[in-house]
PDB file of N, CA and C in Angstrom:
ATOM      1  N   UNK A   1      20.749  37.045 -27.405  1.00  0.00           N
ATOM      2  CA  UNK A   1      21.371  36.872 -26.104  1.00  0.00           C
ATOM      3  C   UNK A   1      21.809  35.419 -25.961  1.00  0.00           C
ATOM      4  N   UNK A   2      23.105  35.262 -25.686  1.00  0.00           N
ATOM      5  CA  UNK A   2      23.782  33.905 -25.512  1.00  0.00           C
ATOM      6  C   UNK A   2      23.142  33.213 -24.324  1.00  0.00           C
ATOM      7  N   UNK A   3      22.898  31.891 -24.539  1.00  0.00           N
ATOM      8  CA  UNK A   3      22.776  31.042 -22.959  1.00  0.00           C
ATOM      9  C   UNK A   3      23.910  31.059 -22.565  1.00  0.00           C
ATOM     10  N   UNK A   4      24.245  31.181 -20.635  1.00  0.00           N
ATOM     11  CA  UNK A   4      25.639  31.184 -20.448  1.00  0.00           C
ATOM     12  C   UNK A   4      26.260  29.886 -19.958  1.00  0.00           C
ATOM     13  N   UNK A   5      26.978  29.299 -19.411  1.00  0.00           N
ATOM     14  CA  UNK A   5      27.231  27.887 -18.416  1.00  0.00           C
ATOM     15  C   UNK A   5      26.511  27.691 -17.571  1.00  0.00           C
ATOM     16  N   UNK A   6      26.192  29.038 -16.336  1.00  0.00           N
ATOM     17  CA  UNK A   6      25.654  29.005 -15.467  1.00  0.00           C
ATOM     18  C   UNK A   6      24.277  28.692 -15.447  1.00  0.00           C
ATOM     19  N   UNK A   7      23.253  29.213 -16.679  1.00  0.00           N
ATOM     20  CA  UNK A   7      22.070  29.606 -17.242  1.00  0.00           C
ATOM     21  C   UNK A   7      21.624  27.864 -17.634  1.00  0.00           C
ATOM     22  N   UNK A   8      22.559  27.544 -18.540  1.00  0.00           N
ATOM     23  CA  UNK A   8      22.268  25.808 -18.587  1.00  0.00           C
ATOM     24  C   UNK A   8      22.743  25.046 -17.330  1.00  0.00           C
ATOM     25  N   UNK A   9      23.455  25.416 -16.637  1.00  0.00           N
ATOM     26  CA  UNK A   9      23.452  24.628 -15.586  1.00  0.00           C
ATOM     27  C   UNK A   9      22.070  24.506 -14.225  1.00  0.00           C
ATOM     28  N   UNK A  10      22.208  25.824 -14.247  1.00  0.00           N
ATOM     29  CA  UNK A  10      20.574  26.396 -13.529  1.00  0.00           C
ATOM     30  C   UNK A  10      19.439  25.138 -14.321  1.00  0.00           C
ATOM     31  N   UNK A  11      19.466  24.720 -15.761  1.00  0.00           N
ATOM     32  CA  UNK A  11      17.914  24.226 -16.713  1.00  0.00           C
ATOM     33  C   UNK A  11      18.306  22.779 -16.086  1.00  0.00           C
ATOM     34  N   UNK A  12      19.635  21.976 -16.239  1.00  0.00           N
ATOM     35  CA  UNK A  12      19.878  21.008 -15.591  1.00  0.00           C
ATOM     36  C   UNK A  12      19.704  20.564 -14.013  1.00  0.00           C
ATOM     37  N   UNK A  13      19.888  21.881 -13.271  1.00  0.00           N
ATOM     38  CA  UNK A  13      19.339  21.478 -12.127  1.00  0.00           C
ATOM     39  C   UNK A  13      17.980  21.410 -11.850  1.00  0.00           C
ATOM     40  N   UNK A  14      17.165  21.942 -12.423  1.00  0.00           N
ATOM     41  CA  UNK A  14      15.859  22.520 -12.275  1.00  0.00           C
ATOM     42  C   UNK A  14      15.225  20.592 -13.063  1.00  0.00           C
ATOM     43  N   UNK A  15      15.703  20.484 -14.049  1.00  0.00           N
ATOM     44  CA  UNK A  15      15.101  18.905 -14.885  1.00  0.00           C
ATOM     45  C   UNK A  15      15.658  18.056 -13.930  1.00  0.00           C
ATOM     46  N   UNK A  16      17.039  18.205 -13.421  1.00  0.00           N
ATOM     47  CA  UNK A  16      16.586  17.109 -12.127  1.00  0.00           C
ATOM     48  C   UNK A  16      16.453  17.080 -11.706  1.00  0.00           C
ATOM     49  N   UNK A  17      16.096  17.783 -11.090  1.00  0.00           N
ATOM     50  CA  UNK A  17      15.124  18.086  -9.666  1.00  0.00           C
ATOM     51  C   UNK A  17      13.716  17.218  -9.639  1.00  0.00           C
ATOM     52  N   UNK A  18      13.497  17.965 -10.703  1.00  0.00           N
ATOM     53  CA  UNK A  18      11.862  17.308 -11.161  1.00  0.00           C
ATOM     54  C   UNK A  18      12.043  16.205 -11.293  1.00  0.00           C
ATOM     55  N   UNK A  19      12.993  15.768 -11.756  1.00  0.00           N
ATOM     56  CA  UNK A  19      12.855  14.317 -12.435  1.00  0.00           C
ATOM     57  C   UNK A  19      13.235  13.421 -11.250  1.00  0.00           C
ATOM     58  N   UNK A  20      14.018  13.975 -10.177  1.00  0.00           N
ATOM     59  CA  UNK A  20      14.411  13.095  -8.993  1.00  0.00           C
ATOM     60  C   UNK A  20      12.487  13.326  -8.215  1.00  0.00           C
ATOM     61  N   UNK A  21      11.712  14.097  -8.172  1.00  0.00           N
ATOM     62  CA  UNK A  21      10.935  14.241  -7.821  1.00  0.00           C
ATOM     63  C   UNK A  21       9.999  13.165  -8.077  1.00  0.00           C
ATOM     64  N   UNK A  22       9.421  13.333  -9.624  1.00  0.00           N
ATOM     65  CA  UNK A  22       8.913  12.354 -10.154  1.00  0.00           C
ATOM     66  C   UNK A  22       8.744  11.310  -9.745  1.00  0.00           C
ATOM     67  N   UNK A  23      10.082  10.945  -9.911  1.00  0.00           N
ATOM     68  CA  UNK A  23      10.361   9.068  -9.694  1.00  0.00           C
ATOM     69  C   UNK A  23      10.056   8.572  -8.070  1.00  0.00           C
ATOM     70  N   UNK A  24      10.640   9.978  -7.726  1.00  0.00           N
ATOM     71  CA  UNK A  24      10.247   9.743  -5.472  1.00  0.00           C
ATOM     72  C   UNK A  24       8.681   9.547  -5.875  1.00  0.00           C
ATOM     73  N   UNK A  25       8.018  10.751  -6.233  1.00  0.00           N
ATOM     74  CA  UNK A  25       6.483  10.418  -6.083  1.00  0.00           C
ATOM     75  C   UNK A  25       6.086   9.152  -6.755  1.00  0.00           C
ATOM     76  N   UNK A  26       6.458   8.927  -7.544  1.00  0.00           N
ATOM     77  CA  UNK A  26       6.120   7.196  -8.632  1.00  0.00           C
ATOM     78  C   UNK A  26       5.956   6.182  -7.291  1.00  0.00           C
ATOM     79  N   UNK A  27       6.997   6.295  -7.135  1.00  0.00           N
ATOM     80  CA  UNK A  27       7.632   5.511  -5.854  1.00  0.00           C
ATOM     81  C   UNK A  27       6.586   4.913  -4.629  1.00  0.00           C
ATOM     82  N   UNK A  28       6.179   6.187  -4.412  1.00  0.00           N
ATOM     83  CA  UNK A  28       5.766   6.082  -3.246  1.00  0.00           C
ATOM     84  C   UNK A  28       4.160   5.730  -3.203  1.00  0.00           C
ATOM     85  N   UNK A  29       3.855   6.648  -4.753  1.00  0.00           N
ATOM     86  CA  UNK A  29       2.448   6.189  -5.148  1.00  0.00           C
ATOM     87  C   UNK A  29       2.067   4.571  -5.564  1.00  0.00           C
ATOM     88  N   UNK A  30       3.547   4.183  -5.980  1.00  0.00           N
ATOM     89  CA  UNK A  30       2.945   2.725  -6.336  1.00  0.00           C
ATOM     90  C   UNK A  30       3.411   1.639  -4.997  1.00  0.00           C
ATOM     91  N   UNK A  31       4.355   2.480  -3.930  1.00  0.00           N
ATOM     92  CA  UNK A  31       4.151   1.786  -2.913  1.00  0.00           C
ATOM     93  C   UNK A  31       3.112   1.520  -2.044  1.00  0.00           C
ATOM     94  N   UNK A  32       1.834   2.671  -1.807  1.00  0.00           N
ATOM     95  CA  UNK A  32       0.711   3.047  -1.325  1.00  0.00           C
ATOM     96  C   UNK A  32      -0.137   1.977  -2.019  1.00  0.00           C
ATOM     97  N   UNK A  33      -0.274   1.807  -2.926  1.00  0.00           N
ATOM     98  CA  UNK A  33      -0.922   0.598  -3.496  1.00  0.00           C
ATOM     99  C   UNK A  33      -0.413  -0.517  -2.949  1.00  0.00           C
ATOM    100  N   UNK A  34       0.251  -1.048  -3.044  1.00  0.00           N
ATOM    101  CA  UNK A  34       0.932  -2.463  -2.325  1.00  0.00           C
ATOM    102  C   UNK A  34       0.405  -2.584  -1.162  1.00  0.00           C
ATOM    103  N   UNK A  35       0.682  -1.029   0.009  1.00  0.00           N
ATOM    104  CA  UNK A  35       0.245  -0.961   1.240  1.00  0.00           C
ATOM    105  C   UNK A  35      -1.305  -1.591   1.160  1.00  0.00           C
ATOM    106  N   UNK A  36      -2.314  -0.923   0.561  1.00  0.00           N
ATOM    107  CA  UNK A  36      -3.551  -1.077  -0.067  1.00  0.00           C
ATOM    108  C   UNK A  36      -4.422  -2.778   0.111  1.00  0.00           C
ATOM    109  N   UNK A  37      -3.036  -2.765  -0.650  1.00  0.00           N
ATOM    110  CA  UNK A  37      -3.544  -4.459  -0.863  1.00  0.00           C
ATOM    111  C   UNK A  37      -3.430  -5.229   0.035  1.00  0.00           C
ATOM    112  N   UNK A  38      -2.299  -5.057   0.794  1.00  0.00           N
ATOM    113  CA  UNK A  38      -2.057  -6.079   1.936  1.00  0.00           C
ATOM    114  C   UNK A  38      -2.844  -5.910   3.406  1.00  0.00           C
ATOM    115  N   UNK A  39      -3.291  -4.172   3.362  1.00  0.00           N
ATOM    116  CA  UNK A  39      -4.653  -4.325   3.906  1.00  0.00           C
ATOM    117  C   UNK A  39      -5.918  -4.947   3.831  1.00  0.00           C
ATOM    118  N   UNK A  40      -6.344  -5.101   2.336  1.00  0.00           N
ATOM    119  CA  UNK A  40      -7.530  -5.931   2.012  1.00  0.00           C
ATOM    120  C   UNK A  40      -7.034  -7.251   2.209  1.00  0.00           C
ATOM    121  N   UNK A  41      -6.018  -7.943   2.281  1.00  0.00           N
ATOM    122  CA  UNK A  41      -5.866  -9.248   2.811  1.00  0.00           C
ATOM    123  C   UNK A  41      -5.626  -9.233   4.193  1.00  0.00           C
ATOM    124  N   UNK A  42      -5.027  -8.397   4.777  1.00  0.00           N
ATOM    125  CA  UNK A  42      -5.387  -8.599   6.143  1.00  0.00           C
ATOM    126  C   UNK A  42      -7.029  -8.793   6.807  1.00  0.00           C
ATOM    127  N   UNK A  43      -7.764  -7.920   6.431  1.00  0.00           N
ATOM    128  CA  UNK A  43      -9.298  -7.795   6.350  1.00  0.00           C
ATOM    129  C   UNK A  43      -9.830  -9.084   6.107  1.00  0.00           C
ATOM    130  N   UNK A  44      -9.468  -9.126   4.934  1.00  0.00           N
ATOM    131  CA  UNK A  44      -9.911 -10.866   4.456  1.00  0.00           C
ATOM    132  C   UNK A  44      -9.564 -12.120   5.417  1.00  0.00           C
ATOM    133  N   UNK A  45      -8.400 -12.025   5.957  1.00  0.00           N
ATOM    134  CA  UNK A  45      -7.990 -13.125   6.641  1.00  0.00           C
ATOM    135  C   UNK A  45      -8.509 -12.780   8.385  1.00  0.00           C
ATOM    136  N   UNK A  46      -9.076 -11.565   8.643  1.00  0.00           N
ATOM    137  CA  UNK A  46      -9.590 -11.094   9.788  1.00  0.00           C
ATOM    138  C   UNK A  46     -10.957 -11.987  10.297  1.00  0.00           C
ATOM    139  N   UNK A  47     -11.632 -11.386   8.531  1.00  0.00           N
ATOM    140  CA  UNK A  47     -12.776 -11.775   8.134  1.00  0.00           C
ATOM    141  C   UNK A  47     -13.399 -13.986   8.144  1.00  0.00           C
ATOM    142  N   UNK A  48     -12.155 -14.166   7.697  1.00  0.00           N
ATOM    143  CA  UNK A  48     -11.888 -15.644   7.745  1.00  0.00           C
ATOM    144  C   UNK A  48     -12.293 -16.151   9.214  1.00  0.00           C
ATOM    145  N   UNK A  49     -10.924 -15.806   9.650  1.00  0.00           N
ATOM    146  CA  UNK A  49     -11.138 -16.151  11.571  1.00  0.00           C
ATOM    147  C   UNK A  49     -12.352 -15.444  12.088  1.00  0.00           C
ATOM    148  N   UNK A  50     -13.408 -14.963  11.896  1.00  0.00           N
ATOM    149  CA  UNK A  50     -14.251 -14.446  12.683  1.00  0.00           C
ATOM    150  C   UNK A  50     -15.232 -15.468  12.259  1.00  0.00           C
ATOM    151  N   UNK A  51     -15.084 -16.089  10.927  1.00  0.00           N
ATOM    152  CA  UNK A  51     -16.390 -17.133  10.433  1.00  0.00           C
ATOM    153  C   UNK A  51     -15.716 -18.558  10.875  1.00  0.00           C
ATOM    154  N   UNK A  52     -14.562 -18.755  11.455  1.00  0.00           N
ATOM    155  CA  UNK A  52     -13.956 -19.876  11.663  1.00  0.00           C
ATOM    156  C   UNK A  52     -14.546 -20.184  12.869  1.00  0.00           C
ATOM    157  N   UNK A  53     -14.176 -19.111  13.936  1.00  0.00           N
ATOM    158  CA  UNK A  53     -14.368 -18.949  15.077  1.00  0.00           C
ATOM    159  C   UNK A  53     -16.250 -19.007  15.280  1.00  0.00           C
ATOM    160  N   UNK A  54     -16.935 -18.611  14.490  1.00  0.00           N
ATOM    161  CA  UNK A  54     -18.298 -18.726  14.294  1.00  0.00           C
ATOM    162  C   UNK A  54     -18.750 -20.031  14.668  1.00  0.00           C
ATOM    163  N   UNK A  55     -17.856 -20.786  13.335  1.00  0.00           N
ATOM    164  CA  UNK A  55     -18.481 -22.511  13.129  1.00  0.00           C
ATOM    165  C   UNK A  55     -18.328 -23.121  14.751  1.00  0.00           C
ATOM    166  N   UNK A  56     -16.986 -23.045  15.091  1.00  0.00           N
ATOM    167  CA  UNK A  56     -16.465 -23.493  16.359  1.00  0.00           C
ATOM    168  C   UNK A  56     -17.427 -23.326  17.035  1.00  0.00           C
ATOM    169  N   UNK A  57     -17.870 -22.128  17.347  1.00  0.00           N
ATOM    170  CA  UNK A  57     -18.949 -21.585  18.841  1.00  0.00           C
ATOM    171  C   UNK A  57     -20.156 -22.781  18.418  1.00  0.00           C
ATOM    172  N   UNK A  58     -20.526 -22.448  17.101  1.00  0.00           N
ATOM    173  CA  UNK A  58     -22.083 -23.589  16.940  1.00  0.00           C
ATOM    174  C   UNK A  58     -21.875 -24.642  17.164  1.00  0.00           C
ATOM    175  N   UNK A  59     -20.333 -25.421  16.769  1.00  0.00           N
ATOM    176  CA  UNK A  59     -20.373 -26.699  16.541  1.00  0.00           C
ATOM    177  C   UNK A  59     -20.312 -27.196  18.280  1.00  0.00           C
ATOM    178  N   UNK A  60     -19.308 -26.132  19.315  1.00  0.00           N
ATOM    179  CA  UNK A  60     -19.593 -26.457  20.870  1.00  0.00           C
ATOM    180  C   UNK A  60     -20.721 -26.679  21.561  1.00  0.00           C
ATOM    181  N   UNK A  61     -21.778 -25.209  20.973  1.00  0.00           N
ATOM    182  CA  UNK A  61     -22.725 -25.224  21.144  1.00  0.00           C
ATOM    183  C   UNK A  61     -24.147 -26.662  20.999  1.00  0.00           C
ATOM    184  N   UNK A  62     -24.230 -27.087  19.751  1.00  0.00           N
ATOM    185  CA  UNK A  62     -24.802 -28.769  19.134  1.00  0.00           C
ATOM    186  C   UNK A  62     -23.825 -29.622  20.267  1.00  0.00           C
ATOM    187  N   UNK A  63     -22.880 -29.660  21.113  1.00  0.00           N
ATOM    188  CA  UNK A  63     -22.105 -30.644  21.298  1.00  0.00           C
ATOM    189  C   UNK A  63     -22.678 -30.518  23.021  1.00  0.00           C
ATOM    190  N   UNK A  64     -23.115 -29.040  23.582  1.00  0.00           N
ATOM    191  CA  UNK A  64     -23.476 -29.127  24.835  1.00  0.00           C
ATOM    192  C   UNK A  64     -25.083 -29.304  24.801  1.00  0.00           C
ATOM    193  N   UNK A  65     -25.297 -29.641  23.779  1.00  0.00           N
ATOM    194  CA  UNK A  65     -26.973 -29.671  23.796  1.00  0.00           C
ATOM    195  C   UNK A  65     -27.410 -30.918  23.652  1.00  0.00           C
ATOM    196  N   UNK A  66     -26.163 -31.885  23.323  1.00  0.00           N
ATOM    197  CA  UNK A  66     -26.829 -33.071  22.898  1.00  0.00           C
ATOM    198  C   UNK A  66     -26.207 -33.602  24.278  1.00  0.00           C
ATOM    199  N   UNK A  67     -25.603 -33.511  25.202  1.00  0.00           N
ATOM    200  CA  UNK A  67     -25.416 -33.785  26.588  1.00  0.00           C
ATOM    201  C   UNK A  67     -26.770 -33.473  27.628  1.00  0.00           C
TER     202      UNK A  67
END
């Protein structure tokens, strides 16, 4: 039985399909990572100002005590 035009055209749409698929999911999976990360630095720099803001309170604190 012959493959017809239509029959390979059908295998071509079907491989790119997938393959436009693929690359969307690649995409998006290695964008989710990026997202990822720039959460843990947000956190981190959250984390920063809360110990910044720490020192500050003690160091006011030593400063109304020695008054």
């Amino acid at each position: 039985m012959a493959t017809t035009d239509a029959d390979r055209n059908t295998k071509r749409g079907i491989f790119a399909g997938v393959l436009i698929f693929a690359i969307v999911f690649f995409a998006l999976v290695s964008n989710g990572g990026q997202c990822e990360r720039y959460k843990q630095k947000e956190q981190s720099l959250e984390l920063r100002r809360h110990y910044i803001d720490s020192i500050r309170h003690e160091e006011q604190l030593e400063i109304l005590k020695r008054k």
